[in-house]
N, C-alpha and C. Protein backbone atom coordinates (compact mmCIF):
# COMPACT_ATOMS: atom_id res chain seq x y z
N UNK A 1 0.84 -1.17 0.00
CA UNK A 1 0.00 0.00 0.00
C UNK A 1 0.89 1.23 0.00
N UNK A 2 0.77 1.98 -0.62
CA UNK A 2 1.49 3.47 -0.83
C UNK A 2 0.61 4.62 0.15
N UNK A 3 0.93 5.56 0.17
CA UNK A 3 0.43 6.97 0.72
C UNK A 3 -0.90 7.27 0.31
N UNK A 4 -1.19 7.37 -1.34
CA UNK A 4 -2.42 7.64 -1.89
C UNK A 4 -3.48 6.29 -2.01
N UNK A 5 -4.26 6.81 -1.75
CA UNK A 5 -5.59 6.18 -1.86
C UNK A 5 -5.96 5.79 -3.63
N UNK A 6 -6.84 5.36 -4.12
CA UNK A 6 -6.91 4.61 -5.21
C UNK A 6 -7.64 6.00 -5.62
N UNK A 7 -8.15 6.92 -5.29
CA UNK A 7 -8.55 8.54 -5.66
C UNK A 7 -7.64 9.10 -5.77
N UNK A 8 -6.00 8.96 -5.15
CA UNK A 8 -5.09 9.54 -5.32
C UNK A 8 -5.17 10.63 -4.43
N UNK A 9 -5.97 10.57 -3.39
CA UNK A 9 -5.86 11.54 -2.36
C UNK A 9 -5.44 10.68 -0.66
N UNK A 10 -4.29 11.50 -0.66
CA UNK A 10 -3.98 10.26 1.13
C UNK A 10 -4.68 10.93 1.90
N UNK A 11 -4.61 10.03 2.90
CA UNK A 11 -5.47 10.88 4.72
C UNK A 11 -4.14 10.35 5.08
N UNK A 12 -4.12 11.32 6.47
CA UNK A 12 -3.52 10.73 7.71
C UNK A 12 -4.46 9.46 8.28
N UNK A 13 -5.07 9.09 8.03
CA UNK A 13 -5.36 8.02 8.80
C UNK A 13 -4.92 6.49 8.00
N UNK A 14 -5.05 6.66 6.88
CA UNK A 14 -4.50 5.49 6.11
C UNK A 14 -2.72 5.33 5.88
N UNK A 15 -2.34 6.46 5.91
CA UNK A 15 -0.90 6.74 6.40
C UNK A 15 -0.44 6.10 7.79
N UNK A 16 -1.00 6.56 8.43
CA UNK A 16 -0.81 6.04 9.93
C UNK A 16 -1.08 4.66 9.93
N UNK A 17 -1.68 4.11 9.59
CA UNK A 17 -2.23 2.43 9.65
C UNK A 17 -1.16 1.42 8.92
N UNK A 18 -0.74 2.38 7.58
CA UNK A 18 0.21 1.45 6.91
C UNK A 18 1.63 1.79 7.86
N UNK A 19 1.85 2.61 8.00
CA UNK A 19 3.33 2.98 9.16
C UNK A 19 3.09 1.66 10.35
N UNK A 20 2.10 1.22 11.22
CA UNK A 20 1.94 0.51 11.86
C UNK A 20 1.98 -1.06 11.29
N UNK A 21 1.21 -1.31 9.89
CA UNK A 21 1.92 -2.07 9.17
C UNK A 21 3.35 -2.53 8.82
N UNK A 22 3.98 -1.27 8.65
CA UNK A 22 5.22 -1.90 8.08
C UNK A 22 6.31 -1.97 9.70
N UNK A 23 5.67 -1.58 10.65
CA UNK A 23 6.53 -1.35 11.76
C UNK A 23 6.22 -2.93 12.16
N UNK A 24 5.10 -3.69 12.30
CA UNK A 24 4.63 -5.12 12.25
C UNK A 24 5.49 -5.63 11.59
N UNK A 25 6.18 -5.41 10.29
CA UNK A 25 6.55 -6.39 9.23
C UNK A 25 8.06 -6.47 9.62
N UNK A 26 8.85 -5.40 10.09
CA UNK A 26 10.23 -5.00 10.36
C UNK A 26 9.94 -5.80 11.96
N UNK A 27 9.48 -5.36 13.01
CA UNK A 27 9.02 -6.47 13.68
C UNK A 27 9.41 -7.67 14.00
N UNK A 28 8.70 -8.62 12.90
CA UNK A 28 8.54 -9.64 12.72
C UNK A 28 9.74 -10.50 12.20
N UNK A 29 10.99 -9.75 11.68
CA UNK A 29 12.01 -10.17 11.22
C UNK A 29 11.91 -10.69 10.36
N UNK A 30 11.22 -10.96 9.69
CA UNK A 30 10.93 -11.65 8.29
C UNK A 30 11.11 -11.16 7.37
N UNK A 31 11.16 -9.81 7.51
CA UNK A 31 11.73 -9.44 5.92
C UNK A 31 13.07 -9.18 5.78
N UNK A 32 13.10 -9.66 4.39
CA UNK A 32 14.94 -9.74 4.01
C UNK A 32 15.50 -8.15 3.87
N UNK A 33 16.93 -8.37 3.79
CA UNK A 33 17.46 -6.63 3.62
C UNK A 33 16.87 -5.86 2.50
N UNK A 34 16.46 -6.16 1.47
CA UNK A 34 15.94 -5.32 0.49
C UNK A 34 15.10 -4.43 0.99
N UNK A 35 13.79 -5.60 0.95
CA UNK A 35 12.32 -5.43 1.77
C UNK A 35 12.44 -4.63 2.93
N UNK A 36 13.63 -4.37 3.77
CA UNK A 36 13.86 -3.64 5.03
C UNK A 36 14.01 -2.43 4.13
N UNK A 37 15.12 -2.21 3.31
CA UNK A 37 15.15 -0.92 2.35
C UNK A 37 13.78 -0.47 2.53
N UNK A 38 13.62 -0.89 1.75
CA UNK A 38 12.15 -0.56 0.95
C UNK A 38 11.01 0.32 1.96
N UNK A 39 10.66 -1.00 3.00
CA UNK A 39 10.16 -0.99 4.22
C UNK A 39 10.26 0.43 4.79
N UNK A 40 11.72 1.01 5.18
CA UNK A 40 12.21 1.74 5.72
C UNK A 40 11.73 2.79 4.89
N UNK A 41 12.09 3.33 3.64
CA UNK A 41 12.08 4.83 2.97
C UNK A 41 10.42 4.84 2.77
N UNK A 42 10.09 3.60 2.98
CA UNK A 42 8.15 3.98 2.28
C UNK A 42 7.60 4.65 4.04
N UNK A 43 7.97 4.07 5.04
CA UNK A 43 8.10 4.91 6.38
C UNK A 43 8.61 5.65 6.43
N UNK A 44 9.54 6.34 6.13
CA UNK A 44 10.19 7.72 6.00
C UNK A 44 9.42 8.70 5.47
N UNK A 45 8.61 8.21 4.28
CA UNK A 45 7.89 8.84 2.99
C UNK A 45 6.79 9.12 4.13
N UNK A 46 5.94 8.11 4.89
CA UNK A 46 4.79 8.32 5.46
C UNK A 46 5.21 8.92 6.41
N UNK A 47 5.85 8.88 7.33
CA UNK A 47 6.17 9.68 8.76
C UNK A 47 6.12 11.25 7.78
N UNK A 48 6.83 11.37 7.27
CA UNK A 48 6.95 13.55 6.92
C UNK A 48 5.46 13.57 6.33
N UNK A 49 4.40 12.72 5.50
CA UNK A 49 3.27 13.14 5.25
C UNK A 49 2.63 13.78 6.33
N UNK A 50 2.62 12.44 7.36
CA UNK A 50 1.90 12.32 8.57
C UNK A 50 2.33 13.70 9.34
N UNK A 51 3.76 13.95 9.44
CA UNK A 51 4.48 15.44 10.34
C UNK A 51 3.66 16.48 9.75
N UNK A 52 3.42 16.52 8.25
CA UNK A 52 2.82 18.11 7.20
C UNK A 52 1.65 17.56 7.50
N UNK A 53 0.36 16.46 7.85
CA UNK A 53 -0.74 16.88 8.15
C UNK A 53 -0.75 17.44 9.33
N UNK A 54 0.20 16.64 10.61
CA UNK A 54 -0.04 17.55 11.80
C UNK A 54 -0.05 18.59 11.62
N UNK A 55 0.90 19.39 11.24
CA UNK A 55 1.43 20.97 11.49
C UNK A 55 0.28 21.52 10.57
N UNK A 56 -0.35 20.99 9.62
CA UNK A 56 -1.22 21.89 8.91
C UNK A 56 -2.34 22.15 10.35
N UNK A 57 -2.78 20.88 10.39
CA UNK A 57 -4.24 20.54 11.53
C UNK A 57 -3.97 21.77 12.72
N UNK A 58 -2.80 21.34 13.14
CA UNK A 58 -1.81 22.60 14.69
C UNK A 58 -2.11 24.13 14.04
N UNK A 59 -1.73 24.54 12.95
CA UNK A 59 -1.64 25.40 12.00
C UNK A 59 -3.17 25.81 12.23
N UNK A 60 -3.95 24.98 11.86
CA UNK A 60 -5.59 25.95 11.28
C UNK A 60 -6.15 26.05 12.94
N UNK A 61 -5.97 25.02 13.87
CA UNK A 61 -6.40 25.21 15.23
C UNK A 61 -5.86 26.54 15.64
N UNK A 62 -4.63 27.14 15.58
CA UNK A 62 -4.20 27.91 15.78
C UNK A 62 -4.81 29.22 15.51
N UNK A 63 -4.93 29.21 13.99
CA UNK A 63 -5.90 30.45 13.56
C UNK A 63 -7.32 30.75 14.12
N UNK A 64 -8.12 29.09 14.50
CA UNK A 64 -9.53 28.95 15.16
C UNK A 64 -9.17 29.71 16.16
N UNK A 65 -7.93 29.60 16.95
CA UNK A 65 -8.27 30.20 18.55
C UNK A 65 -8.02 31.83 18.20
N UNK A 66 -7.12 31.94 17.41
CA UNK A 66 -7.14 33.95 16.87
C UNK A 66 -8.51 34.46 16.37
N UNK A 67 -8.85 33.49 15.85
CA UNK A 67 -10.19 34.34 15.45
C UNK A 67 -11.08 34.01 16.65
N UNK A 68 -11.16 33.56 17.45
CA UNK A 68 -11.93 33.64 18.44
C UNK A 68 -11.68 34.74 19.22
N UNK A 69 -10.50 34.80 19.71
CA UNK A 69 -10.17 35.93 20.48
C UNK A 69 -10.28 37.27 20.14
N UNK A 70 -10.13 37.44 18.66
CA UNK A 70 -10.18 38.69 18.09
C UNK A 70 -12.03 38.66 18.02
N UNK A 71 -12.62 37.90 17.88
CA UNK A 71 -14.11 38.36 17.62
C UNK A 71 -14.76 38.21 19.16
N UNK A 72 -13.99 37.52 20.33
CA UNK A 72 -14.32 38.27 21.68
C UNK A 72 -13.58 39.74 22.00
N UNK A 73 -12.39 40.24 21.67
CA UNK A 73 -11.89 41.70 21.61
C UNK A 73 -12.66 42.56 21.06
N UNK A 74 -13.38 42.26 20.18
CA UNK A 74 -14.69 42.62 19.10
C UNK A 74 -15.23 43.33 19.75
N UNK A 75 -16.14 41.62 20.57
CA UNK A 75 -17.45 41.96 21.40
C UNK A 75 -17.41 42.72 22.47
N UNK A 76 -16.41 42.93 22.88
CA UNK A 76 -16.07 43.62 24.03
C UNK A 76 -15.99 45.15 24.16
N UNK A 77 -15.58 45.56 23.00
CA UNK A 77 -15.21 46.75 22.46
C UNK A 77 -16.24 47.26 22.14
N UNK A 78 -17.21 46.31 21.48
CA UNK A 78 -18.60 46.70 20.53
C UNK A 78 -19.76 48.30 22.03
N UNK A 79 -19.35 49.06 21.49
CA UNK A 79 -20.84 49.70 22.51
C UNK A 79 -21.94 49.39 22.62
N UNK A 80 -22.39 49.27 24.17
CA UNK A 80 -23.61 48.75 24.40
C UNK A 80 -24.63 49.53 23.95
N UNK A 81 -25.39 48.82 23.16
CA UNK A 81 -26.90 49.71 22.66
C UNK A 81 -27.37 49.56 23.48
């Protein structure tokens, strides 16, 4: 399984599942040195997806709490009719 979905759009959540996959497979010792290659950079590939969805998700929460605060600074400011 790769990063993208058969739409060609990944989630973090199918990212995350195959990372736990291949951490099972390395694991398990069963796979030969290639397959460890392999194994390894397709986890590399998914871990930095998985890092750029966090920081986006951290990122827009971030802005949710500015605009909150700025539209209570708002309300606050607003004169009472």
């Amino acid at each position: 399984m790769s990063v993208t979905e058969p739409a060609g759009e990944p989630t973090y959540e199918t990212a995350s599942a195959r990372i736990e996959g291949i951490i099972r497979r390395l694991d398990s010792g069963e796979a030969g040195l290639r397959e460890t290659l392999e194994l390894c950079q397709e986890g590399r590939a998914l871990i930095e997806f998985c890092a750029t969805e966090l920081e986006a998700v951290g990122t827009g929460l971030e802005e949710l709490r500015l605009d909150e605060l700025v539209a209570r600074l708002e309300a606050s400011r607003a004169p009472a009719a």
